[in-house]
PDB file of N, CA and C in Angstrom:
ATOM      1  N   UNK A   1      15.747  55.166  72.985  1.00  0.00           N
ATOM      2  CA  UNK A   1      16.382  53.964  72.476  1.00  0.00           C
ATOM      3  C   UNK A   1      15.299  53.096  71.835  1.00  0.00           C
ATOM      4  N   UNK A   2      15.308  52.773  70.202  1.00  0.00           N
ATOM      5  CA  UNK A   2      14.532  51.868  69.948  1.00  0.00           C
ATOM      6  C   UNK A   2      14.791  50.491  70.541  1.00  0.00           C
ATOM      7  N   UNK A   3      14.197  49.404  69.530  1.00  0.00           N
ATOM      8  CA  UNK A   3      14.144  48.033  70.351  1.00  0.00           C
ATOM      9  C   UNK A   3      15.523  47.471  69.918  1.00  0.00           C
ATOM     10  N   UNK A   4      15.557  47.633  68.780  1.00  0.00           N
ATOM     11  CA  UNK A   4      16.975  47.107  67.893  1.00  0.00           C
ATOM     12  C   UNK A   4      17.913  47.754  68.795  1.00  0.00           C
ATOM     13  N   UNK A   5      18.103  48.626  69.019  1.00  0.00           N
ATOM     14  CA  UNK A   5      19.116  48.875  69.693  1.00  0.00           C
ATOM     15  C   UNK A   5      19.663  48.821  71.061  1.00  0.00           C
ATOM     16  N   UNK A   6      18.450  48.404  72.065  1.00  0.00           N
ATOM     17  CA  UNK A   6      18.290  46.946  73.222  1.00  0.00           C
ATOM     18  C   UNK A   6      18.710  45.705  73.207  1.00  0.00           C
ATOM     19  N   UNK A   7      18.388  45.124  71.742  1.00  0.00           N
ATOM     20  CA  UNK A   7      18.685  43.414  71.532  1.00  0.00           C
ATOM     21  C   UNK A   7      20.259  43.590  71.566  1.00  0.00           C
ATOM     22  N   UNK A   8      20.464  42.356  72.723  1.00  0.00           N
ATOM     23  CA  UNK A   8      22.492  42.923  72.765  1.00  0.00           C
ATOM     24  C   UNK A   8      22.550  40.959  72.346  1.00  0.00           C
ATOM     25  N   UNK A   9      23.700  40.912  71.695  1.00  0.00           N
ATOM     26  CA  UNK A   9      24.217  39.920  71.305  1.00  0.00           C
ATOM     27  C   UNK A   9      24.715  39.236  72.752  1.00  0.00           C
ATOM     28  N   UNK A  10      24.388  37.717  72.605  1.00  0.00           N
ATOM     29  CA  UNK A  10      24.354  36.663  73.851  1.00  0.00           C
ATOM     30  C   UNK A  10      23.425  36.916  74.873  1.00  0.00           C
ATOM     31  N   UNK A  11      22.562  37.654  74.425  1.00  0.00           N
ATOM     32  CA  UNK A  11      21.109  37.841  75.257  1.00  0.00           C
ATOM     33  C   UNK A  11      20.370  37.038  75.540  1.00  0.00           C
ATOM     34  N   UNK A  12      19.280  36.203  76.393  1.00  0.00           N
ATOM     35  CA  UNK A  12      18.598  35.475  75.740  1.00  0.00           C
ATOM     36  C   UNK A  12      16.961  36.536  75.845  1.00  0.00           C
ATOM     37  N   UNK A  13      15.823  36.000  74.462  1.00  0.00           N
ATOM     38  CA  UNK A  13      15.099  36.412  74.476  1.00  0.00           C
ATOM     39  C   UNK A  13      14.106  35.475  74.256  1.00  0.00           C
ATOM     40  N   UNK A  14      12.622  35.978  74.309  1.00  0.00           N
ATOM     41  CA  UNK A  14      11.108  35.269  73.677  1.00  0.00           C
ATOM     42  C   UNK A  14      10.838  35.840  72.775  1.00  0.00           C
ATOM     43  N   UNK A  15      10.743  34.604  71.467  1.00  0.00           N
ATOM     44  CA  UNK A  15      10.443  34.874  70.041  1.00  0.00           C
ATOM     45  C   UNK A  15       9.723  34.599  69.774  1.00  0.00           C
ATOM     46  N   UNK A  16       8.833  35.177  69.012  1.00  0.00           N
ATOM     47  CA  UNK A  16       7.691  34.023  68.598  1.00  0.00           C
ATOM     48  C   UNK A  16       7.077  35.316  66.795  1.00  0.00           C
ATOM     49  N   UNK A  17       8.015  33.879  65.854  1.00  0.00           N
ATOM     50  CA  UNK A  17       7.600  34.675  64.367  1.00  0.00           C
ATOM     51  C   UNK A  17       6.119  34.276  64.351  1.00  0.00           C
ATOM     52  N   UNK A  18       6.128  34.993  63.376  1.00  0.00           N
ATOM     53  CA  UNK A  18       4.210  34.733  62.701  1.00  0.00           C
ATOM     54  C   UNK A  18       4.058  32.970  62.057  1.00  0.00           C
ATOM     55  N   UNK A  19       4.684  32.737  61.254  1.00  0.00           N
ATOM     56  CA  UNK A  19       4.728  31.444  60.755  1.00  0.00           C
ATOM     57  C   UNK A  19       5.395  30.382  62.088  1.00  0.00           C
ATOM     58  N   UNK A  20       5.286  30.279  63.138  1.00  0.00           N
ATOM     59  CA  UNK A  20       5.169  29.912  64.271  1.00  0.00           C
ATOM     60  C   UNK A  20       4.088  29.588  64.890  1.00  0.00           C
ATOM     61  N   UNK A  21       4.214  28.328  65.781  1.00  0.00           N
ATOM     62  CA  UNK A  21       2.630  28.224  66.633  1.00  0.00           C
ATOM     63  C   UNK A  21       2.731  28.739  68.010  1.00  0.00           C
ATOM     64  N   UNK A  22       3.884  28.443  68.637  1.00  0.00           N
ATOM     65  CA  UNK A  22       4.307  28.338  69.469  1.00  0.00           C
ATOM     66  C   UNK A  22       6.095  29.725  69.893  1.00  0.00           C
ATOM     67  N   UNK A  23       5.700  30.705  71.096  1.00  0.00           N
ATOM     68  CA  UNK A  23       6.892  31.155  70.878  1.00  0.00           C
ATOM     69  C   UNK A  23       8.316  30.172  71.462  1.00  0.00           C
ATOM     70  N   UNK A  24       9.426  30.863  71.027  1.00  0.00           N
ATOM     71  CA  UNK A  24      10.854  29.958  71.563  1.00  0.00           C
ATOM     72  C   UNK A  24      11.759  30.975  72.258  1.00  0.00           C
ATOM     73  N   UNK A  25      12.914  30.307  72.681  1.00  0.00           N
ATOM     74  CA  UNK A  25      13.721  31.031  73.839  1.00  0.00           C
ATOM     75  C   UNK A  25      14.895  30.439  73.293  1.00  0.00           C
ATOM     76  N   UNK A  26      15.791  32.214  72.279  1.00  0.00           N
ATOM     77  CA  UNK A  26      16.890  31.538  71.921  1.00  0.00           C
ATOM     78  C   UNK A  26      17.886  32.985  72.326  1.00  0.00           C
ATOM     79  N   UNK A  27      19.225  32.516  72.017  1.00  0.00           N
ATOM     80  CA  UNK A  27      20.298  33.716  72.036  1.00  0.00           C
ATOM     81  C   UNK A  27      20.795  34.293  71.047  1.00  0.00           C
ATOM     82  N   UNK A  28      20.906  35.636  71.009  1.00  0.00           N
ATOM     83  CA  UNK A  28      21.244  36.676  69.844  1.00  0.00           C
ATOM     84  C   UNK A  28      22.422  36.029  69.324  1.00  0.00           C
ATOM     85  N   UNK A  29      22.635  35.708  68.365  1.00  0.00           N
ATOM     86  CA  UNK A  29      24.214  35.632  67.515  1.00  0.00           C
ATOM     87  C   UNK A  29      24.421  36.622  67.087  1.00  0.00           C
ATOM     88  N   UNK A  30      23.334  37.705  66.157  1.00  0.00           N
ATOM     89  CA  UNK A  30      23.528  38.616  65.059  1.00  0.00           C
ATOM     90  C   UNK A  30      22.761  39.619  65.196  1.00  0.00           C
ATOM     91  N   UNK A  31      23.138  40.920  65.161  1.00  0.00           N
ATOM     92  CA  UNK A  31      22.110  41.892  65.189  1.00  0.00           C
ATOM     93  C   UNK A  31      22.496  42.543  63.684  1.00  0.00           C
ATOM     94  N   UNK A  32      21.876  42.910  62.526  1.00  0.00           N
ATOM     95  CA  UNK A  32      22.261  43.487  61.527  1.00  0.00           C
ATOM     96  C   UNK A  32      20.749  44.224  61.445  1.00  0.00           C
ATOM     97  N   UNK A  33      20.558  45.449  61.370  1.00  0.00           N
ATOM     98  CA  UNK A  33      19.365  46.054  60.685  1.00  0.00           C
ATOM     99  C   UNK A  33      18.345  45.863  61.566  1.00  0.00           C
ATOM    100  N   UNK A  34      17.389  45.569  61.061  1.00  0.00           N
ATOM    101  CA  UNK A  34      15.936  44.741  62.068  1.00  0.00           C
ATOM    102  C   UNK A  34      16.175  43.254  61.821  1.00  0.00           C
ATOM    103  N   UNK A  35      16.919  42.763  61.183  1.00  0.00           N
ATOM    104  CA  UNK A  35      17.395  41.296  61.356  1.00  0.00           C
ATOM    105  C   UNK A  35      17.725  40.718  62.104  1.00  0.00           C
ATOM    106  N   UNK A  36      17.571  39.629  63.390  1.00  0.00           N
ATOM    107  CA  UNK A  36      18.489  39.160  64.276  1.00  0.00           C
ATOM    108  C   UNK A  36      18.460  37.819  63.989  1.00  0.00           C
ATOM    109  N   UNK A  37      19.620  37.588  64.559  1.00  0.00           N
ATOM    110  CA  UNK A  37      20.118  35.542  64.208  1.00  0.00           C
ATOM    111  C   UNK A  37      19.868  35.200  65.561  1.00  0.00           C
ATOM    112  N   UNK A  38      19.035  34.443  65.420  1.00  0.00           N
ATOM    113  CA  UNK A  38      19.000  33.698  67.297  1.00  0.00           C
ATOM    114  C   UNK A  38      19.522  32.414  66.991  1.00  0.00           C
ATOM    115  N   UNK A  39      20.247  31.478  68.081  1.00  0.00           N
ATOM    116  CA  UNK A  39      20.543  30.552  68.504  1.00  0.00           C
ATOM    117  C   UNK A  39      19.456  29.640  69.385  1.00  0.00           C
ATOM    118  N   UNK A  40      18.451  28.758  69.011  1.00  0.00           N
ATOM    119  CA  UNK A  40      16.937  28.555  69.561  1.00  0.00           C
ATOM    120  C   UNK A  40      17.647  27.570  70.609  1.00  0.00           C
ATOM    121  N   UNK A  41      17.304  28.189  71.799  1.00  0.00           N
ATOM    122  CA  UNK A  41      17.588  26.959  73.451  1.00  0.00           C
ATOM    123  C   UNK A  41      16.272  26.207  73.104  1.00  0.00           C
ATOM    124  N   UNK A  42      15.147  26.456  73.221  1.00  0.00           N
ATOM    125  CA  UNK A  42      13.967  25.855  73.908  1.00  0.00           C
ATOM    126  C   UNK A  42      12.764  26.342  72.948  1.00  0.00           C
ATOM    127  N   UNK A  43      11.988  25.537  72.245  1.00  0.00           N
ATOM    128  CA  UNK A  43      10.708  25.026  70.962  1.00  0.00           C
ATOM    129  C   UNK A  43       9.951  23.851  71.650  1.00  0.00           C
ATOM    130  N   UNK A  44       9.060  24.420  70.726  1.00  0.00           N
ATOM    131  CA  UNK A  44       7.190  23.509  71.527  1.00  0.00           C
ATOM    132  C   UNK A  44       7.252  22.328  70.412  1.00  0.00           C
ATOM    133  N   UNK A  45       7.248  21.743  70.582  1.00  0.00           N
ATOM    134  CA  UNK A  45       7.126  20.054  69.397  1.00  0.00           C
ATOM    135  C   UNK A  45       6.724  20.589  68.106  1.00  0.00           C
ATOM    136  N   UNK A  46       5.361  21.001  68.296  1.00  0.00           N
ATOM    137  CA  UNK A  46       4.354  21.539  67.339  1.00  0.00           C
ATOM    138  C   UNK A  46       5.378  22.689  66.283  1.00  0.00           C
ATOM    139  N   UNK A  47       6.332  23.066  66.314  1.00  0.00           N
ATOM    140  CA  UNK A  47       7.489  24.066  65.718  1.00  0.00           C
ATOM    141  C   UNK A  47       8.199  23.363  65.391  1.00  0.00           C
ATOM    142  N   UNK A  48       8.561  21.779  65.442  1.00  0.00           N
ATOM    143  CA  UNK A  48       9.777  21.450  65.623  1.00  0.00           C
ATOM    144  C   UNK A  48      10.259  21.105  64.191  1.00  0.00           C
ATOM    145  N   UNK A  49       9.105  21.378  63.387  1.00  0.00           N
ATOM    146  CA  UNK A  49      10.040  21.195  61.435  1.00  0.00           C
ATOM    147  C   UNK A  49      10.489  22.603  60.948  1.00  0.00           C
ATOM    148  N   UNK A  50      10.252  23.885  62.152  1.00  0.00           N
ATOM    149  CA  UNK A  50      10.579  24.865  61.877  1.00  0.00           C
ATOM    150  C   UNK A  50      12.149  25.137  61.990  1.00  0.00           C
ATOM    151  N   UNK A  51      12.815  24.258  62.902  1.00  0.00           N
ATOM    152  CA  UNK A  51      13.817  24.403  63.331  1.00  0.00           C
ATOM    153  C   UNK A  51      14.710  23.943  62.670  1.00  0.00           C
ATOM    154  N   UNK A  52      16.255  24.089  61.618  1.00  0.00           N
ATOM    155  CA  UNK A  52      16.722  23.146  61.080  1.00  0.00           C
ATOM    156  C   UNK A  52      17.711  22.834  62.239  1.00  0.00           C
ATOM    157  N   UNK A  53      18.291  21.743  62.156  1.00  0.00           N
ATOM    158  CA  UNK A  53      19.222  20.875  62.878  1.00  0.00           C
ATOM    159  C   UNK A  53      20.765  21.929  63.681  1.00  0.00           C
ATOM    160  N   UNK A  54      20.868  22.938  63.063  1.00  0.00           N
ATOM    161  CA  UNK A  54      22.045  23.954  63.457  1.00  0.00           C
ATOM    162  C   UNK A  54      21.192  25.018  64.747  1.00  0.00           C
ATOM    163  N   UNK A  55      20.151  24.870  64.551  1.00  0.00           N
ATOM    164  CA  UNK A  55      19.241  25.851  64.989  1.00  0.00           C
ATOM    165  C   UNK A  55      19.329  27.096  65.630  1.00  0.00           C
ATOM    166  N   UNK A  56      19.821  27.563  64.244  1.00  0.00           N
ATOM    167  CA  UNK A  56      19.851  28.882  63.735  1.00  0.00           C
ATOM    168  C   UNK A  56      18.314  29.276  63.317  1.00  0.00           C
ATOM    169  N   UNK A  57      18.259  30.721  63.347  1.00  0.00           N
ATOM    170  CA  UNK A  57      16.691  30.893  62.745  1.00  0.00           C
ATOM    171  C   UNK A  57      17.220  32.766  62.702  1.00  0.00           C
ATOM    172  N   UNK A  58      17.053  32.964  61.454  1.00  0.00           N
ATOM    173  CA  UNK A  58      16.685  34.542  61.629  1.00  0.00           C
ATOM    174  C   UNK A  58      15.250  34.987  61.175  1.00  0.00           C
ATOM    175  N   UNK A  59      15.142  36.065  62.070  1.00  0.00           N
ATOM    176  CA  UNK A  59      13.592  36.491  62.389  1.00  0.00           C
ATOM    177  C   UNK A  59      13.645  38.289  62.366  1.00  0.00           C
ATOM    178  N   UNK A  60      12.555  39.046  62.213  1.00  0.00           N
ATOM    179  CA  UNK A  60      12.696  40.429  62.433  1.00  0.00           C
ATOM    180  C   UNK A  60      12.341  40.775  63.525  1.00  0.00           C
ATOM    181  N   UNK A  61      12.875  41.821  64.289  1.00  0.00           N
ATOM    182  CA  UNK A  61      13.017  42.545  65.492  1.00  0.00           C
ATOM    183  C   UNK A  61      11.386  42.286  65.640  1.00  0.00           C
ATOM    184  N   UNK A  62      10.513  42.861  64.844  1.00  0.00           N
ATOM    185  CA  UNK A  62       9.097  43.327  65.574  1.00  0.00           C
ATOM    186  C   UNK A  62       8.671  41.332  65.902  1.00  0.00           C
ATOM    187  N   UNK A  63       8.849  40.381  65.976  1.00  0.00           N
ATOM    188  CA  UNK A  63       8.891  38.711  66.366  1.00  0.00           C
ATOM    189  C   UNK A  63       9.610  38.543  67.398  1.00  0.00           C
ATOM    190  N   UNK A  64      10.273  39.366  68.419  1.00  0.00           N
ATOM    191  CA  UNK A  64      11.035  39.507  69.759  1.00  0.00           C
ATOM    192  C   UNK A  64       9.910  39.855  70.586  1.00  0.00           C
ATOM    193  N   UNK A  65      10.126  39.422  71.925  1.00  0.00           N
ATOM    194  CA  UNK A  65       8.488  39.650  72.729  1.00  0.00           C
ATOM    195  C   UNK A  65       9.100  40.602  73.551  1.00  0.00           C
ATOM    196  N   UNK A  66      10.007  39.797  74.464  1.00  0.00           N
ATOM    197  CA  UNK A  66      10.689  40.152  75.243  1.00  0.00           C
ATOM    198  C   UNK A  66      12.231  39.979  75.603  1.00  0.00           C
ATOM    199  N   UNK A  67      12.803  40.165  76.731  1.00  0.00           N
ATOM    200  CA  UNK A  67      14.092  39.174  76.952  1.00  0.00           C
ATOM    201  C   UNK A  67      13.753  38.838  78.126  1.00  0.00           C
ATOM    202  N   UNK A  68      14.819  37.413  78.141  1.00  0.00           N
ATOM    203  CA  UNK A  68      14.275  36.459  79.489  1.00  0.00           C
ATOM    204  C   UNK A  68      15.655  36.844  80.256  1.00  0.00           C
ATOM    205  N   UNK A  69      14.871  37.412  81.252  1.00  0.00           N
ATOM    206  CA  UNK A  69      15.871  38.095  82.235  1.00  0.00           C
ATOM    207  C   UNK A  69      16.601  36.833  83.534  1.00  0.00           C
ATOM    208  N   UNK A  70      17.477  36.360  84.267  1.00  0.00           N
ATOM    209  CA  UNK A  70      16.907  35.837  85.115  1.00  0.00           C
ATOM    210  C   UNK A  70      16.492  36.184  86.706  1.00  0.00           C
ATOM    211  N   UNK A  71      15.917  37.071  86.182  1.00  0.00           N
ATOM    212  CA  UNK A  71      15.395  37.355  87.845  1.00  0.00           C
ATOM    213  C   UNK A  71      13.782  37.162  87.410  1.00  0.00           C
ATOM    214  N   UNK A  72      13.086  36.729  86.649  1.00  0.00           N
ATOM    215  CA  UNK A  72      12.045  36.080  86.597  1.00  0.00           C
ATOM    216  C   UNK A  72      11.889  34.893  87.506  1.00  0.00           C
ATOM    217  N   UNK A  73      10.304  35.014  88.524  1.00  0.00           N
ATOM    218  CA  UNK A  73      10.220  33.992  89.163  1.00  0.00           C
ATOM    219  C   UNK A  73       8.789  33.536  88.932  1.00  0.00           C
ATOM    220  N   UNK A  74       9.296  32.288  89.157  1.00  0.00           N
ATOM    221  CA  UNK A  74       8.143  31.093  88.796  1.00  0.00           C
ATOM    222  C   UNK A  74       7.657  30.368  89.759  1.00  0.00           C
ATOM    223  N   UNK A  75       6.446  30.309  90.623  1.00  0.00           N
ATOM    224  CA  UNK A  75       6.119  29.318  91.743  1.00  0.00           C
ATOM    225  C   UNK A  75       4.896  28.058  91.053  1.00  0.00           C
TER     226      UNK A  75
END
């Protein structure tokens, strides 16, 4: 199974494009091709003219880090 075909729509994942400083934590809307549409939850200030106001952002598959699972723990 490649990666594209892992990214499941209403996922959430860690993005972080190249023209980025900072990665973000958004949810799949769109999977088309190596294209995905994320829905951005959570951006570092320093990004924040990256974001337009709908914050929508499409990005290519290889700018996906990971997905944020929640059984990640944090102390």
């Amino acid at each position: 199974m490649n990666q594209v075909e892992a990214i499941q729509v209403g996922e959430r994942y860690k993005v972080q494009p190249s023209y980025f400083h900072r990665p973000f934590i958004g949810r799949v809307n769109d999977v088309s091709g190596s294209t995905i549409v994320f829905e951005v939850e959570n951006f570092e200030l320093c990004d924040q003219e990256k974001i337009e106001a709908s914050r929508i952002i499409t990005v290519d598959v290889t700018d996906v880090k990971h997905p944020m699972n929640s059984n990640y723990f944090f102390s």
